[in-house]
Protein backbone atom coordinates (compact mmCIF):
# COMPACT_ATOMS: atom_id res chain seq x y z
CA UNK A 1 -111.81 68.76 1.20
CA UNK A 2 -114.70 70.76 2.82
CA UNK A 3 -113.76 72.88 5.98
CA UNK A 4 -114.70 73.15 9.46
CA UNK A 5 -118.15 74.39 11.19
CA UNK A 6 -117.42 76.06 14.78
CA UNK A 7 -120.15 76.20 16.87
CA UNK A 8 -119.89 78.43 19.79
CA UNK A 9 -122.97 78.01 22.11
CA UNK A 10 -125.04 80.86 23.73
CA UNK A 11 -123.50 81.88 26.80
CA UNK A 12 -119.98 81.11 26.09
CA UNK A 13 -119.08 84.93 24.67
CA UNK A 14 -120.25 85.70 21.28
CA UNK A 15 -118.78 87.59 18.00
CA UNK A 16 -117.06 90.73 17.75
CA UNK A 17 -119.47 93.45 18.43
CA UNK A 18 -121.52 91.23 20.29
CA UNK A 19 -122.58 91.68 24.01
CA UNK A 20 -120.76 90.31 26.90
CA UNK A 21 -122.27 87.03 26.78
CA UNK A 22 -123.56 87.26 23.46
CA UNK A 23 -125.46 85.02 21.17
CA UNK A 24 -124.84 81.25 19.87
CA UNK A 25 -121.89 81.91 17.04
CA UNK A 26 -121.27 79.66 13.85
CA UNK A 27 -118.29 80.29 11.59
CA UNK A 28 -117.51 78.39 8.63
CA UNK A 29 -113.42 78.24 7.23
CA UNK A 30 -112.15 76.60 4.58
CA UNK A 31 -108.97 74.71 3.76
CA UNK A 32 -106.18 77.62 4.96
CA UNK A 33 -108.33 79.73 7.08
CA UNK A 34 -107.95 80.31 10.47
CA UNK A 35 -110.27 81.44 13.74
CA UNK A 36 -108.77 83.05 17.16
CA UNK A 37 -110.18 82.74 20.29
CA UNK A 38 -109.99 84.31 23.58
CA UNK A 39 -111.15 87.66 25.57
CA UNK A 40 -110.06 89.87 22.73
CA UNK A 41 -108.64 93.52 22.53
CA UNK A 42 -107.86 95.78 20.36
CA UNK A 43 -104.37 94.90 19.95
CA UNK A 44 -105.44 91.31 20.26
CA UNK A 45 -108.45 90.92 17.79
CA UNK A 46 -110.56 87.64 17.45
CA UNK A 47 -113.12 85.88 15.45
CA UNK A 48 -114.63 84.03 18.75
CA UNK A 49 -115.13 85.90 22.19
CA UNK A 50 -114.65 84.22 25.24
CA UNK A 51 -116.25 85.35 28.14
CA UNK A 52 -114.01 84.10 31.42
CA UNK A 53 -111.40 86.38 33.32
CA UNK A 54 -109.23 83.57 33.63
CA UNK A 55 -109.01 83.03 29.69
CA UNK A 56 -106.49 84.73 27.45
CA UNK A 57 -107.44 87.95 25.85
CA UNK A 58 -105.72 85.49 22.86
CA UNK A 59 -106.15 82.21 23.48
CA UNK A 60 -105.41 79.98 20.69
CA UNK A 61 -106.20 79.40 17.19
CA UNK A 62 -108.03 77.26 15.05
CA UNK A 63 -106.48 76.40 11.42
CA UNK A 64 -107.67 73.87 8.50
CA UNK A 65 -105.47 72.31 6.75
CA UNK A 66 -106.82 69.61 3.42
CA UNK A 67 -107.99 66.68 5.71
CA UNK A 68 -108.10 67.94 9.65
CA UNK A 69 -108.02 70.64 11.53
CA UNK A 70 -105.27 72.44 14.12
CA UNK A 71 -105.16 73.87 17.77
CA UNK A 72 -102.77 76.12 18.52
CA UNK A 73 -102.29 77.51 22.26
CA UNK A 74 -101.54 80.69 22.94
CA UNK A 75 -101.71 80.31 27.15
CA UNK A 76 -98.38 79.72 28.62
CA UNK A 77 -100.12 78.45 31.84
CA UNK A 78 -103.04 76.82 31.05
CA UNK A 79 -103.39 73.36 28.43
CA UNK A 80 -107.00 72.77 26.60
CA UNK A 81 -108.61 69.36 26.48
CA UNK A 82 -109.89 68.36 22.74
CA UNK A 83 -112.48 66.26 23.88
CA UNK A 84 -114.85 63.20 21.31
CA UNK A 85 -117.87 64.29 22.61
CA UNK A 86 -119.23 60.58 20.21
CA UNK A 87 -116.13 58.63 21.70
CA UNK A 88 -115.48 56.43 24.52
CA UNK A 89 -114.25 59.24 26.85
CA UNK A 90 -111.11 59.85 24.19
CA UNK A 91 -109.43 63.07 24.01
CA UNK A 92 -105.78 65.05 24.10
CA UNK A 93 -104.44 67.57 25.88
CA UNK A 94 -102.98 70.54 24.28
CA UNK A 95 -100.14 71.89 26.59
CA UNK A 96 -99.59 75.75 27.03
CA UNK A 97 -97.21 77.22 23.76
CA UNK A 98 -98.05 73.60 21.65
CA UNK A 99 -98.05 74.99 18.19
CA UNK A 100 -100.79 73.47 15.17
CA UNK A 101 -101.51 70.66 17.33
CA UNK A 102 -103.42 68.06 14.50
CA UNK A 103 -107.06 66.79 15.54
CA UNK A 104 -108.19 63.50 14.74
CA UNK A 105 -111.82 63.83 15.90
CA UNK A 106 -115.08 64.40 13.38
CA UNK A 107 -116.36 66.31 16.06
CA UNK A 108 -115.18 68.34 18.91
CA UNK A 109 -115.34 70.02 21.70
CA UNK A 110 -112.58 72.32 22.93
CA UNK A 111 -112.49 73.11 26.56
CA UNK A 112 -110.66 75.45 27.99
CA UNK A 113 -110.69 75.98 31.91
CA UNK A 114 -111.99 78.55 34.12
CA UNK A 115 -112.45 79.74 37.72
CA UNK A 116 -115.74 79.01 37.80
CA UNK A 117 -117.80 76.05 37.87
CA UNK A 118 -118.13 75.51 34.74
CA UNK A 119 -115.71 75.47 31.67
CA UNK A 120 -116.21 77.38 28.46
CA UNK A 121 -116.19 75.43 25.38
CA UNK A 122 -117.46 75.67 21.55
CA UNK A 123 -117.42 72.59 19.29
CA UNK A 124 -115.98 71.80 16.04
CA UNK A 125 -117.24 69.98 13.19
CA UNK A 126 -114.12 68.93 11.21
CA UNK A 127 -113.47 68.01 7.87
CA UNK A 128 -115.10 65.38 5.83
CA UNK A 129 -113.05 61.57 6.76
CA UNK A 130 -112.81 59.70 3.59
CA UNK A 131 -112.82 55.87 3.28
CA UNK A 132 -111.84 53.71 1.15
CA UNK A 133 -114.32 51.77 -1.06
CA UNK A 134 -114.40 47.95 1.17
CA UNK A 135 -114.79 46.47 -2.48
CA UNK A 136 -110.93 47.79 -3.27
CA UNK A 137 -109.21 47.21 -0.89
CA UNK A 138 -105.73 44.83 -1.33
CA UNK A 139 -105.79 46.68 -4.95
CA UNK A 140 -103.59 48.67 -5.93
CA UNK A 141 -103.96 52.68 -4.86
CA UNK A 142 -104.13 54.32 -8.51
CA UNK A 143 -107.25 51.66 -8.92
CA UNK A 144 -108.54 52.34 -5.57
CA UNK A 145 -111.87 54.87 -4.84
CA UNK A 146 -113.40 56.68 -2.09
CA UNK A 147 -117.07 56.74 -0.38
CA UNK A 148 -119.31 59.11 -2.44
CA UNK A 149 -121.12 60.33 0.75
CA UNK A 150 -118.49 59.32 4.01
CA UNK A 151 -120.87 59.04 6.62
CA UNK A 152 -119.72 57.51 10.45
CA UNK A 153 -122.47 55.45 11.65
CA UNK A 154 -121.64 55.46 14.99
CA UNK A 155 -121.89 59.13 15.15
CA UNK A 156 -125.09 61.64 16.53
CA UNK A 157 -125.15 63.46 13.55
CA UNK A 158 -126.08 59.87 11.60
CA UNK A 159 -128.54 59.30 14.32
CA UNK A 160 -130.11 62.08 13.68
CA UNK A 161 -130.22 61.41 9.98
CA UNK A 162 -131.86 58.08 11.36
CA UNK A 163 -134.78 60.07 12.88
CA UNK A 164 -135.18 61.96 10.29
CA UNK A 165 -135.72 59.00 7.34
CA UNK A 166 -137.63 56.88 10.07
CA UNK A 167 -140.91 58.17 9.28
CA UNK A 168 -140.85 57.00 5.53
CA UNK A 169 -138.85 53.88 6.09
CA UNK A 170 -141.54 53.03 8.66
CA UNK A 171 -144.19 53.68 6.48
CA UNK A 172 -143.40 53.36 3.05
CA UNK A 173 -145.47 56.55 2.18
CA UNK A 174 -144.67 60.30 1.68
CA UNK A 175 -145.08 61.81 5.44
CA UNK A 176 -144.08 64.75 6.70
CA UNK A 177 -140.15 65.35 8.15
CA UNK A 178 -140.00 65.24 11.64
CA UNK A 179 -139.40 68.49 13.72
CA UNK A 180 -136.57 69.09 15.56
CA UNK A 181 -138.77 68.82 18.69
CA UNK A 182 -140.05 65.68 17.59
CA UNK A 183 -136.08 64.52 17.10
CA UNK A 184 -135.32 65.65 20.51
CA UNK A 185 -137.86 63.62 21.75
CA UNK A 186 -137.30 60.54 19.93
CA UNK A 187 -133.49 60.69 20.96
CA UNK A 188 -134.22 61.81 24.59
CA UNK A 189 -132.40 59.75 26.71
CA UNK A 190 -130.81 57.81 24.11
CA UNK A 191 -127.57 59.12 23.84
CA UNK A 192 -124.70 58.14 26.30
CA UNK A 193 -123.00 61.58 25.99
CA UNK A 194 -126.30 63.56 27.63
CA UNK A 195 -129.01 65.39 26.47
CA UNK A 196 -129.45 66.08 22.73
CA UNK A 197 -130.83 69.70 22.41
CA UNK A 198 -132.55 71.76 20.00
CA UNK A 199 -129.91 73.81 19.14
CA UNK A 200 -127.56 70.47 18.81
CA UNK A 201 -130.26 69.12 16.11
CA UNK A 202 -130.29 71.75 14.42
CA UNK A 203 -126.45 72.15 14.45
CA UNK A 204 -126.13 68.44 12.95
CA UNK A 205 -128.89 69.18 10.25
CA UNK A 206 -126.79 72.03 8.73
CA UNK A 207 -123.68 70.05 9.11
CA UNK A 208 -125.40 66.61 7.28
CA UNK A 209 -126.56 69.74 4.78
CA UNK A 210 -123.60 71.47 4.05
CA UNK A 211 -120.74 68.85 5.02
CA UNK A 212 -121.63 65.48 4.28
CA UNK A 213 -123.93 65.67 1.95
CA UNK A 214 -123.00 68.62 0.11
CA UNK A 215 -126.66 69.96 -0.14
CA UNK A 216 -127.07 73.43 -0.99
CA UNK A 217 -129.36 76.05 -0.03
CA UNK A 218 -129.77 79.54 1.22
CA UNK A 219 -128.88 81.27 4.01
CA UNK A 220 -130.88 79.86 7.12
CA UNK A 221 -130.31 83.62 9.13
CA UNK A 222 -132.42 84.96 6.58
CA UNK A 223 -136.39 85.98 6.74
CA UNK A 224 -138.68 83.14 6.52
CA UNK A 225 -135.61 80.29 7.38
CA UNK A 226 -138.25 77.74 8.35
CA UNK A 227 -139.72 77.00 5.30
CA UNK A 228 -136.36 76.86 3.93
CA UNK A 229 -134.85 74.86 6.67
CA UNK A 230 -137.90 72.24 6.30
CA UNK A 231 -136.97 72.43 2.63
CA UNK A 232 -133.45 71.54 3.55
CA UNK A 233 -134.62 69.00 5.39
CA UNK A 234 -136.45 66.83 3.07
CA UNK A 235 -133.73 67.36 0.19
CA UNK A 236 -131.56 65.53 2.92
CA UNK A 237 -134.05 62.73 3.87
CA UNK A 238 -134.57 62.27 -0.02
CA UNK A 239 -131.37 61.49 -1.11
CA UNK A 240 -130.66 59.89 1.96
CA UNK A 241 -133.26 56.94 0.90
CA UNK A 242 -132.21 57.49 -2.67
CA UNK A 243 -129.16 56.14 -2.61
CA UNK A 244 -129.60 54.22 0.12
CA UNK A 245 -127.37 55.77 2.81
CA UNK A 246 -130.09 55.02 5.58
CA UNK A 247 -131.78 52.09 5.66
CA UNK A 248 -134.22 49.91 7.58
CA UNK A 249 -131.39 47.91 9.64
CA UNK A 250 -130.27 51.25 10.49
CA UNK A 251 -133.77 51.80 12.63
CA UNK A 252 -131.90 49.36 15.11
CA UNK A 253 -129.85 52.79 16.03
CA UNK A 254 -133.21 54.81 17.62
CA UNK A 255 -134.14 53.27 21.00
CA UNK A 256 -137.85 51.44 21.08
CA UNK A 257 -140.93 53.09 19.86
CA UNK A 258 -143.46 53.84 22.84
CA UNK A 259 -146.80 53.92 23.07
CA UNK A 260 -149.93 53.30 21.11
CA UNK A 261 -148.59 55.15 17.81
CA UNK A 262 -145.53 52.90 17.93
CA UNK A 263 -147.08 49.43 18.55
CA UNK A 264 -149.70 50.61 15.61
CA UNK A 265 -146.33 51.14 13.62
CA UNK A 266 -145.31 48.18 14.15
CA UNK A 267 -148.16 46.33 13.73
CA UNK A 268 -148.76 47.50 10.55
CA UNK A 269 -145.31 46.00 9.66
């Protein structure tokens, strides 16, 4: 099984040794690590600071196990909501002390309250969900397989894989990937959980990358990341159409095409 991706947006608190509200934070653990989170001392050390008086200098924990993820709570006052930010309003409630509660979401978003108006929260992209191949099942399970690539089609990050193949499913022809502005403003509006931003986009580019499709590439925090990024971004489109993981039926997902470059689009089909 891969691991989890924890995204902690700008704002929110930051990394050890960061500032006080500190920069957008991405940590990547693998089957047995684990992340804490909270205010942080130096008795109380952890991998993701929150920024919130009214938050635990240790809050909780985050641990992977082979096929999910778990949330432990540290507070003794205050529970944490485990929200599907992709879901019909579903989430649980993890009560103050609950040890290695198990997460059944593909994606996350922990919220934890404040005294604010507004809550702090970082987001979790959890381990790969497996399916079984439709064409086996009612065999038996030594003769049954598994999904190559497991891919939720009801979920942003496949909408955004969408976006990115429409271009060449549209057209037949080899044209350029679109830009993660140009995603953001195809999906604007589209998406019954809010706005989609930049960041997000990029966020579920690295995870189709890295997670789902198991693409590999260099470091993105490294000198002269666009190129590689765009790089990273047609390997993903290309195997995508390869092997047929997006297809045209799929364009149903993206709302209309406007204007006179969409009616010329689809005109031309």
């Amino acid at each position: 099984m891969s691991g989890v991706v924890v995204h902690l947006p700008r704002g929110n608190g930051g990394a050890v040794g960061g500032g006080p509200h500190g920069d957008t934070v991405t940590l990547r653990l693998g089957p047995g690590e684990a992340a804490r989170f909270g205010r942080g001392s130096t008795t109380a050390p952890v991998e993701l600071l929150l920024d919130d008086p009214a938050i635990s200098r240790l809050a909780g924990e985050i641990r992977v196990v082979d096929d999910h993820w778990q949330l432990t709570n540290h507070s003794t006052t205050h529970s944490y909501l485990v929200e599907n930010p992709e879901g019909a309003g579903e989430y649980l409630r993890v009560p103050p002390r609950r040890v290695g509660a198990p997460v059944p979401f593909e994606f996350s978003r922990v919220v934890l309250p404040t005294r604010g108006d507004v809550t702090v929260s970082f987001q979790v992209f959890a381990p790969d969900h497996l399916y079984l191949d439709p064409d086996a099942m009612g065999g038996p399970w030594g003769n049954s397989t598994v999904t190559a690539y497991s891919l939720n089609e009801t979920a942003t990050y496949f909408l955004v894989l969408v976006a990115l193949c429409e271009p060449r499913l549209r057209d037949q022809s080899r044209v350029a990937v679109p830009t993660t502005p140009r995603i953001v403003e195809r999906l604007g509006g589209h998406l019954a959980g809010g706005v989609l931003t930049a960041r997000a986009v990029s966020s579920h580019i690295d995870y189709l990358a890295e997670e789902k499709l198991r693409i590999g590439g260099p470091d993105t925090h490294e000198p002269g990341r666009g190129d590689r990024r765009n790089g990273k971004r047609e390997e993903i489109v290309g195997l995508a159409l390869r092997f047929g993981l997006v297809r045209e039926e799929h364009l149903a997902l993206l709302p209309p095409l406007t204007g006179a470059g969409g009616r010329e689009r689809q005109a031309a089909r």
